[in-house]
Protein backbone atom coordinates (compact mmCIF):
# COMPACT_ATOMS: atom_id res chain seq x y z
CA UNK A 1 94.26 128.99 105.35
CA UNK A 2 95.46 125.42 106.47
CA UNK A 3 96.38 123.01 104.17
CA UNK A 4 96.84 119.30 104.04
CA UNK A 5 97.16 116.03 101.56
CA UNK A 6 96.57 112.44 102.05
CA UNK A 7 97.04 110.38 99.46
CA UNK A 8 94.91 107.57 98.15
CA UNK A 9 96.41 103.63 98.41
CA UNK A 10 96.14 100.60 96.60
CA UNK A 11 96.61 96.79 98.84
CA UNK A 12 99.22 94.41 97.56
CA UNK A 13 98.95 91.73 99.51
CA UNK A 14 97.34 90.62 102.78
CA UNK A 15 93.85 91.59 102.38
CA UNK A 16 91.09 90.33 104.28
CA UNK A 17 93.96 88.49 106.89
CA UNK A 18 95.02 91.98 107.65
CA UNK A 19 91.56 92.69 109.20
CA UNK A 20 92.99 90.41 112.38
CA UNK A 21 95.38 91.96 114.42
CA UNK A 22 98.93 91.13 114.19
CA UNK A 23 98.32 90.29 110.33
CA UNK A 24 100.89 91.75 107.92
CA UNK A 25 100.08 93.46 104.34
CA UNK A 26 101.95 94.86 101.71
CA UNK A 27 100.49 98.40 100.96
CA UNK A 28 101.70 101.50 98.59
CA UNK A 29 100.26 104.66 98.53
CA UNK A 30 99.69 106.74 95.14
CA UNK A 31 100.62 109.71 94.07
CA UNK A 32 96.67 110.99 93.63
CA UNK A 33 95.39 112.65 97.34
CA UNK A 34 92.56 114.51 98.88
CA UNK A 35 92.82 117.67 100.21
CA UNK A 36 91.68 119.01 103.53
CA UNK A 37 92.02 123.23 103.66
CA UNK A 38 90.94 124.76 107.04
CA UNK A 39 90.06 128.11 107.99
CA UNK A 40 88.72 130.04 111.48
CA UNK A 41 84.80 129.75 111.25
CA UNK A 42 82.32 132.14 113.49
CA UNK A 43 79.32 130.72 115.06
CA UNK A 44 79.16 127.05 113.39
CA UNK A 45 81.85 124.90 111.98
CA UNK A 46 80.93 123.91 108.21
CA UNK A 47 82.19 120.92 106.13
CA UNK A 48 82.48 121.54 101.87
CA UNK A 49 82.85 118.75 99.73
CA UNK A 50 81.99 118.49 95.83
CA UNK A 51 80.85 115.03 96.56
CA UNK A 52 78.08 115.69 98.60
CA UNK A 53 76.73 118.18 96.67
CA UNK A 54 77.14 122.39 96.88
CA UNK A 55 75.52 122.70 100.36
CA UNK A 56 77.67 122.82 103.32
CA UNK A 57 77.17 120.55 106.91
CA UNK A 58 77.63 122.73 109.37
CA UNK A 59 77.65 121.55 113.55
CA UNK A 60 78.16 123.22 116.45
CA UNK A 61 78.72 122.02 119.90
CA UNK A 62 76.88 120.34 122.59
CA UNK A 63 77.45 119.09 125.89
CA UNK A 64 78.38 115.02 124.88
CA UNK A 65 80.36 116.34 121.93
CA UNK A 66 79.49 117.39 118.24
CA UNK A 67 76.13 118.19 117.00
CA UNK A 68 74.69 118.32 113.14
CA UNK A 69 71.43 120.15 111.99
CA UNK A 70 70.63 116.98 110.22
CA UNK A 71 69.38 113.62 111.00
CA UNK A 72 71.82 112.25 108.77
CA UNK A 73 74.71 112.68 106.36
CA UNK A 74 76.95 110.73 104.61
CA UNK A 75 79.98 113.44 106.03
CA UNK A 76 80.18 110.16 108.87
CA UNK A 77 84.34 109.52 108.47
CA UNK A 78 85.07 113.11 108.67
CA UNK A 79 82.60 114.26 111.74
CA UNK A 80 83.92 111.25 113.77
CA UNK A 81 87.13 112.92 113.49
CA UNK A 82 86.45 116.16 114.04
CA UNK A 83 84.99 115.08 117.28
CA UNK A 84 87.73 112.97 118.03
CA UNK A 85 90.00 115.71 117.29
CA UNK A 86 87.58 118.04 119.94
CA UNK A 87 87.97 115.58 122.87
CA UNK A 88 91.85 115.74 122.27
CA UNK A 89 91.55 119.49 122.02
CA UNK A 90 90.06 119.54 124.98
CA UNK A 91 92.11 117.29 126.77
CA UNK A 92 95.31 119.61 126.14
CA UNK A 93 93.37 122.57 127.41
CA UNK A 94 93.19 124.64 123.79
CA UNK A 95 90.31 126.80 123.79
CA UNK A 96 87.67 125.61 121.54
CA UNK A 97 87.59 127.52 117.92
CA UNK A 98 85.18 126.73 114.95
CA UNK A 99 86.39 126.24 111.59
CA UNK A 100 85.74 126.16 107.81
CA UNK A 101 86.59 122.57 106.38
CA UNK A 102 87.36 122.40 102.85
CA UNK A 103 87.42 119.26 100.71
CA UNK A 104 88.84 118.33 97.57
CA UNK A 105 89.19 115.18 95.94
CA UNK A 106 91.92 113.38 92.87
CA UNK A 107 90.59 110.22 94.19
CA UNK A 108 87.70 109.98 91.36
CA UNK A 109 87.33 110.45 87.91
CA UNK A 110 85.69 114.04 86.48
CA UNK A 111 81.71 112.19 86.90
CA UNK A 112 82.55 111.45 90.41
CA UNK A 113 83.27 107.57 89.92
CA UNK A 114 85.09 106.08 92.71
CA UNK A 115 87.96 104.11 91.99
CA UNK A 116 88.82 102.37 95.48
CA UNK A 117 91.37 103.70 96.17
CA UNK A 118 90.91 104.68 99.44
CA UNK A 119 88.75 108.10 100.06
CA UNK A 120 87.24 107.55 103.00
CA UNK A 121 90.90 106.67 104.69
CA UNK A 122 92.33 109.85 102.91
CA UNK A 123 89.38 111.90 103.91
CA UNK A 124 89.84 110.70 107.68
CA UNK A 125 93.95 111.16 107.41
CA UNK A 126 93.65 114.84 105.93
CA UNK A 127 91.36 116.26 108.02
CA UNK A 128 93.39 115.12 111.20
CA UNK A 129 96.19 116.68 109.79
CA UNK A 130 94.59 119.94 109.20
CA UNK A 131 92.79 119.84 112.15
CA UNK A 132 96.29 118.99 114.44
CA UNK A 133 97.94 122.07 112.76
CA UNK A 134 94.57 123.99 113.04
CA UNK A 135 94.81 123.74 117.01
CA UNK A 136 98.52 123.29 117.05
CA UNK A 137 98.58 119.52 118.65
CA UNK A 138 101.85 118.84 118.03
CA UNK A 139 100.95 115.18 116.90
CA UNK A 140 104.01 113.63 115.01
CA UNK A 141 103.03 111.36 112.42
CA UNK A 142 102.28 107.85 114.40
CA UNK A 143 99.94 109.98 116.37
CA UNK A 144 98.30 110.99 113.63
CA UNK A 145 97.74 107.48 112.04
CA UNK A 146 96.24 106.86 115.51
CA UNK A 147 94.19 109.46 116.23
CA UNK A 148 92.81 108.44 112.37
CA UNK A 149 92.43 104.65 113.30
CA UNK A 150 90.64 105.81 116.31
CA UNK A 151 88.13 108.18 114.75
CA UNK A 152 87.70 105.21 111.67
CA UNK A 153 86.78 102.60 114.22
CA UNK A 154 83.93 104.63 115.46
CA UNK A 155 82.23 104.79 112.07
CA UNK A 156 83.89 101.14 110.89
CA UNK A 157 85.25 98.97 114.03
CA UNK A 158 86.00 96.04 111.09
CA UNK A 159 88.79 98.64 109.38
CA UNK A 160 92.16 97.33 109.31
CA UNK A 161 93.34 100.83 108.84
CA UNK A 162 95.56 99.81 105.93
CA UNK A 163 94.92 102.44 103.81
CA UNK A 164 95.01 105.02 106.65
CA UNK A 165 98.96 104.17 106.93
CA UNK A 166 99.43 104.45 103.31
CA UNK A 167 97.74 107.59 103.38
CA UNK A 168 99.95 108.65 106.55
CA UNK A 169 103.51 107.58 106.07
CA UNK A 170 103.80 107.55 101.64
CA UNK A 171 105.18 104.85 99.72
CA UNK A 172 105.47 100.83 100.13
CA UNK A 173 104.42 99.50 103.48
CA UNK A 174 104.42 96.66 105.22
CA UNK A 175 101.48 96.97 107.64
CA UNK A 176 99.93 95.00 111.06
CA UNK A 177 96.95 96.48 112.45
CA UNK A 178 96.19 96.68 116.15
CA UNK A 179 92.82 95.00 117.99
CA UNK A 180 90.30 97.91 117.07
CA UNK A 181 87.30 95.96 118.78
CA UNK A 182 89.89 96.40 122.22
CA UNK A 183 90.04 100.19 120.71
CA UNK A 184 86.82 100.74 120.28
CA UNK A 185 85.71 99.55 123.68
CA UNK A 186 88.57 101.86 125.49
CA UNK A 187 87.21 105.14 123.34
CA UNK A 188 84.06 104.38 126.14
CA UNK A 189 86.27 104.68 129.04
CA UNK A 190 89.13 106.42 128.42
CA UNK A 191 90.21 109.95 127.18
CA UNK A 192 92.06 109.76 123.72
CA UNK A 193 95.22 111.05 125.47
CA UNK A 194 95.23 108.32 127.58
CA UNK A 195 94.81 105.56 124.82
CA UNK A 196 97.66 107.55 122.42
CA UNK A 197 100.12 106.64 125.51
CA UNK A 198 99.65 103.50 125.76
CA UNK A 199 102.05 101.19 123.89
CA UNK A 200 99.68 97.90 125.13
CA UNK A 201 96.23 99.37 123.61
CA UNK A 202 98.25 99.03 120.14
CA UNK A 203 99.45 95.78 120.47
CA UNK A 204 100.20 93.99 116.87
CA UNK A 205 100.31 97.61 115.20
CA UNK A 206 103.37 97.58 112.95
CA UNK A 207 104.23 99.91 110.26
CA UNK A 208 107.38 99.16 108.12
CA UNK A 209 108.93 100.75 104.99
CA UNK A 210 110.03 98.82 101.93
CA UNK A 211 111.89 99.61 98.84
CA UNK A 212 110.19 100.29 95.77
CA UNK A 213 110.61 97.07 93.00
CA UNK A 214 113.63 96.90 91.12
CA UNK A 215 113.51 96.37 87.46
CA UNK A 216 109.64 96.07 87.87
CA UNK A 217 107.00 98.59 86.83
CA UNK A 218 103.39 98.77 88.76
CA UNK A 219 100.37 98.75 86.28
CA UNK A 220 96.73 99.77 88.08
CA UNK A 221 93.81 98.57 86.15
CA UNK A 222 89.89 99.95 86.86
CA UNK A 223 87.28 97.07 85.98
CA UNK A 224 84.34 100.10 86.33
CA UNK A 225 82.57 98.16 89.16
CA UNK A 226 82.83 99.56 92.36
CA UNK A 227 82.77 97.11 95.09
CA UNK A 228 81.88 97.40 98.69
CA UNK A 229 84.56 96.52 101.20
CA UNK A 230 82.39 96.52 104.14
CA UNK A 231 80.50 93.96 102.94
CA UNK A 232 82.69 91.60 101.35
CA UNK A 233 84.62 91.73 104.57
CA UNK A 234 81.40 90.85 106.28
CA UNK A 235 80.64 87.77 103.86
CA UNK A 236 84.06 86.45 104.96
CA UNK A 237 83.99 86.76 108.70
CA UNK A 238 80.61 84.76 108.92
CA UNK A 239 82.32 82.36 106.81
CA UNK A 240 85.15 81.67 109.03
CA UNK A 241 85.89 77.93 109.00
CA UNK A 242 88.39 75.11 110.04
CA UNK A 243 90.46 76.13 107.15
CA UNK A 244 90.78 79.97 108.33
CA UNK A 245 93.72 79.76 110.00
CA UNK A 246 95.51 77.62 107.11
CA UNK A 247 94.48 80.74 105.12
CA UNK A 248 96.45 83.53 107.21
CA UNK A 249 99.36 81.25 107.34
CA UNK A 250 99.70 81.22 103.86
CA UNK A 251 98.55 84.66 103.83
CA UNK A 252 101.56 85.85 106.32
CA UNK A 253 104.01 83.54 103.98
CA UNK A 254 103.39 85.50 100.93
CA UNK A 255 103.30 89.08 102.51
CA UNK A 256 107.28 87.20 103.57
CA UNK A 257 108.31 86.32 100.49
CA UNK A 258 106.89 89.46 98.52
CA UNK A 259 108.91 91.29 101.77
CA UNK A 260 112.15 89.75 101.04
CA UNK A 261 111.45 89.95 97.27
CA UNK A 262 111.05 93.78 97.68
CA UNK A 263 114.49 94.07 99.94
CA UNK A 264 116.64 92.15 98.47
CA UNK A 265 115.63 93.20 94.69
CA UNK A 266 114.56 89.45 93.47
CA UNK A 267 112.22 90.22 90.69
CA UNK A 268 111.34 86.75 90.11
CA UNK A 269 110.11 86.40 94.37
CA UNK A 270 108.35 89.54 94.16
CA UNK A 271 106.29 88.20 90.96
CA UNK A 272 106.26 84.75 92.46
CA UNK A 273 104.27 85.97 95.74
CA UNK A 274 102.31 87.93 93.94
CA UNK A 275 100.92 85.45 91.83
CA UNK A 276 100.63 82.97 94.87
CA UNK A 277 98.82 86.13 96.51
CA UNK A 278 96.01 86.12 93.51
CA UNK A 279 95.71 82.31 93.79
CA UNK A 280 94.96 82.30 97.28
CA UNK A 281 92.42 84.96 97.42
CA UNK A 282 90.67 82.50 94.74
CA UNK A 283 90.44 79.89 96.74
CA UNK A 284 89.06 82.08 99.78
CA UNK A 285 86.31 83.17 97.44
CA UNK A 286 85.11 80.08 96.38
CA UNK A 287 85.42 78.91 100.11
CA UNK A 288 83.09 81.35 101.18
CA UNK A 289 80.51 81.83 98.38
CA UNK A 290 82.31 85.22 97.03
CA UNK A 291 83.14 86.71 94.06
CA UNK A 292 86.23 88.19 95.03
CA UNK A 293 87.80 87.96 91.47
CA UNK A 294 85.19 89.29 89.41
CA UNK A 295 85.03 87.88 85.49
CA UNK A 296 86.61 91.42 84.89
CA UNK A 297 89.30 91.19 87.37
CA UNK A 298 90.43 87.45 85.99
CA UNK A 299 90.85 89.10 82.56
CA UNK A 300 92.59 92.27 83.71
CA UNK A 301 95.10 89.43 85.44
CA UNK A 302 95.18 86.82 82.93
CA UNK A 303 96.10 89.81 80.41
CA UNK A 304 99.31 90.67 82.64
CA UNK A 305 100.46 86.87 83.06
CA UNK A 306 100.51 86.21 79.42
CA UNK A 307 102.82 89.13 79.28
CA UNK A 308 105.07 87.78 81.62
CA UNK A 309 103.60 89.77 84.56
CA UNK A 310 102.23 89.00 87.94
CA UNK A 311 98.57 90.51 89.10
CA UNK A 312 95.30 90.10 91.79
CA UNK A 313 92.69 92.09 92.72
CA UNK A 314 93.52 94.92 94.71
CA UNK A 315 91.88 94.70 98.29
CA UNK A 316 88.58 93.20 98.98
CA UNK A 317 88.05 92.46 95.42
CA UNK A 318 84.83 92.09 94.04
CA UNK A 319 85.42 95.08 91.46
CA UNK A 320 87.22 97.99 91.52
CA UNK A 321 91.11 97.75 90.95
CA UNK A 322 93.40 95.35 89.68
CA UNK A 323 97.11 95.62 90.64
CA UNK A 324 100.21 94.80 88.65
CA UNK A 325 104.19 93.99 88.27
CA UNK A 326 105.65 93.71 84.98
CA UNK A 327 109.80 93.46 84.04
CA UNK A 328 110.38 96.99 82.71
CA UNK A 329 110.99 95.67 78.97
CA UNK A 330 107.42 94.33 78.96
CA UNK A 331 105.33 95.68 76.52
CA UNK A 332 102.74 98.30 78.38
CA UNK A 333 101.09 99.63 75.45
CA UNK A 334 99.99 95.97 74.39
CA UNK A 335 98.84 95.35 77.81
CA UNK A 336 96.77 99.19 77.85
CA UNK A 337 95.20 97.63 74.93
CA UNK A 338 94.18 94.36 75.69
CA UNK A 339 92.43 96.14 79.16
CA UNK A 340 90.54 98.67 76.80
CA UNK A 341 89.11 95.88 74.27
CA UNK A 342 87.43 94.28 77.53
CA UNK A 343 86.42 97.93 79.53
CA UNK A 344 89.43 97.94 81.94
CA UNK A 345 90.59 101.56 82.50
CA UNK A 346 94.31 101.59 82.90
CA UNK A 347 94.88 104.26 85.61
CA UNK A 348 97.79 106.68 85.53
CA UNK A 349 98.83 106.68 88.92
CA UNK A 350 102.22 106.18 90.60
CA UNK A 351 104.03 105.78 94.24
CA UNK A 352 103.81 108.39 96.06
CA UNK A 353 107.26 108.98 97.88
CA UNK A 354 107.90 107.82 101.99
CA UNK A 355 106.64 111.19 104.15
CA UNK A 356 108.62 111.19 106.96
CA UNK A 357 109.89 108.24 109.55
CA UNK A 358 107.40 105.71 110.57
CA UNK A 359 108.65 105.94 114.20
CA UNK A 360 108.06 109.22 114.62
């Protein structure tokens, strides 16, 4: 039995600019995964999941690539790897094997509740894993990420893949996504080997680590609506107007000063950009018609400012999580309070530590 984790991740800063490429984000990843466990199969592959209920998907092969004995099911992020994953295979000349996947999931609560914190990109990063050490790929852990971006863009060509470098590399990132539309349209014409060795086909993909706070503590508050990136992204892109651009300047000047806050230990910067972050992700909602900071999300925010804090939505907004920094003599239990009387779950979730170099 094959085993592998990928952890779930939480944005920042940066959302919605980080969708074009080139645009920076701050990004952690948490200490709560999913779990991919692979074994040999005989006759069929198979997929388990407890979220998709007790029956298995299995697939076999066909001559353009992976087959299912359904019409549809919602398995779509972890098929488009496994295929990806094939064509690789195949590409290095390993014989072709089926397998048993195996899913398992901290990402939700007990009922199944998502929280956002990125499943599908921890679903996508832990089967590649398994899968790499399955075959015995040899993929060090940028290749990973890409071979992950890759199989993503097939289901999602919008993705900034984000939350599939938290999920890869561990702890607090500063993150640039490449052109996935260029991506996409080379998966058509050339094999993934070819792509992987490229260095111009991931032009504006940067992956950074930075220090954890100092003298800060992260708070993660759930408002109990789930929210659906894919759209909200949508909403803003057909929005686009003369004042776009103004917004990923100041976008890229906060994801800078929240940087520099983070490496040189300023407190006061790193609560200072964050703040500036929430304001400007209020303005790009009312620009565009969305409710990016939900009447939920304002409260879990406002809570943590009149405590001395700094807070935003986390990612596309719209529900789902709340982020936080507080100084470390703030007083958490008032704040856990104030989120209950108005239905925020605090979350118990932490950083998960840096896995390995980012230039590997």
């Amino acid at each position: 039995m094959i085993e592998f984790r990928a952890h779930g991740k939480l944005f920042v800063a940066g959302e919605y600019a980080v969708v074009e490429p080139g645009q920076p984000s701050v990004i952690i990843a948490l200490d709560r995964a999913i779990t991919a466990r692979v074994r040999e199969g005989h006759g069929a592959g198979s997929v388990h999941s407890e979220e998709y209920g007790h029956l298995p998907l299995t697939w076999t092969r066909a001559e353009d690539g992976i087959a299912l004995d359904t019409e549809h099911h919602p398995y779509d992020y972890v098929m488009a790897t496994i295929d990806l994953v094939e064509k690789l295979r195949a590409e290095q000349g390993i014989a072709p094997r089926f397998h048993d996947l195996r899913i398992h999931s901290q990402l939700d609560d007990a009922s199944g509740r998502k929280f956002g914190l990125g499943s599908s990109a921890a679903v996508t990063v832990a089967t590649v894993g398994a899968l790499d050490r399955f075959y015995g790929l040899g993929l060090s852990q940028r290749k990973r990420f890409q071979v992950a971006l890759l199989a993503t863009i097939r289901v999602n060509p919008r993705a900034s893949g984000g939350d599939l470098a938290a999920s890869t590399f561990g702890g607090w990132l500063r993150y640039s996504a490449p052109d996935r539309e260029r991506l996409a349209a080379q998966l058509d014409t050339r094999t993934v080997t070819e792509i992987l060795g490229d260095a111009d086909a991931w032009e504006g993909f940067d992956v950074q680590r930075l220090p954890a706070p100092e003298n800060l503590e992260l708070l993660v508050g759930w408002t109990g609506s789930p929210a659906s990136t894919t759209k909200l992204v949508g909403v803003v892109r057909r929005h686009r107007n003369g004042g776009y651009q103004a917004f990923l300047d100041e976008s890229r000047t906060c994801v800078d000063d929240l940087t520099v806050g983070l490496q040189t230990g300023d407190a006061e910067r790193t609560l200072g950009a964050l703040r500036r972050a929430r304001g400007l992700l209020q303005r790009l909602g009312t620009s565009v018609g969305s409710q990016i900071e939900t009447e939920r999300l304002a409260t879990l925010c406002d809570v943590v400012e009149a405590a001395g804090g700094a807070a935003k939505p986390s990612g596309a907004g719209g529900g789902d999580c709340g982020i936080a920094l507080v100084p470390a003599d703030t007083d958490l239990a008032g704040i856990h309070r104030a989120w209950e009387a108005h239905d925020i779950r605090h979350l118990s979730v932490a950083v998960q530590a840096p896995e390995g170099s980012v230039d590997d």
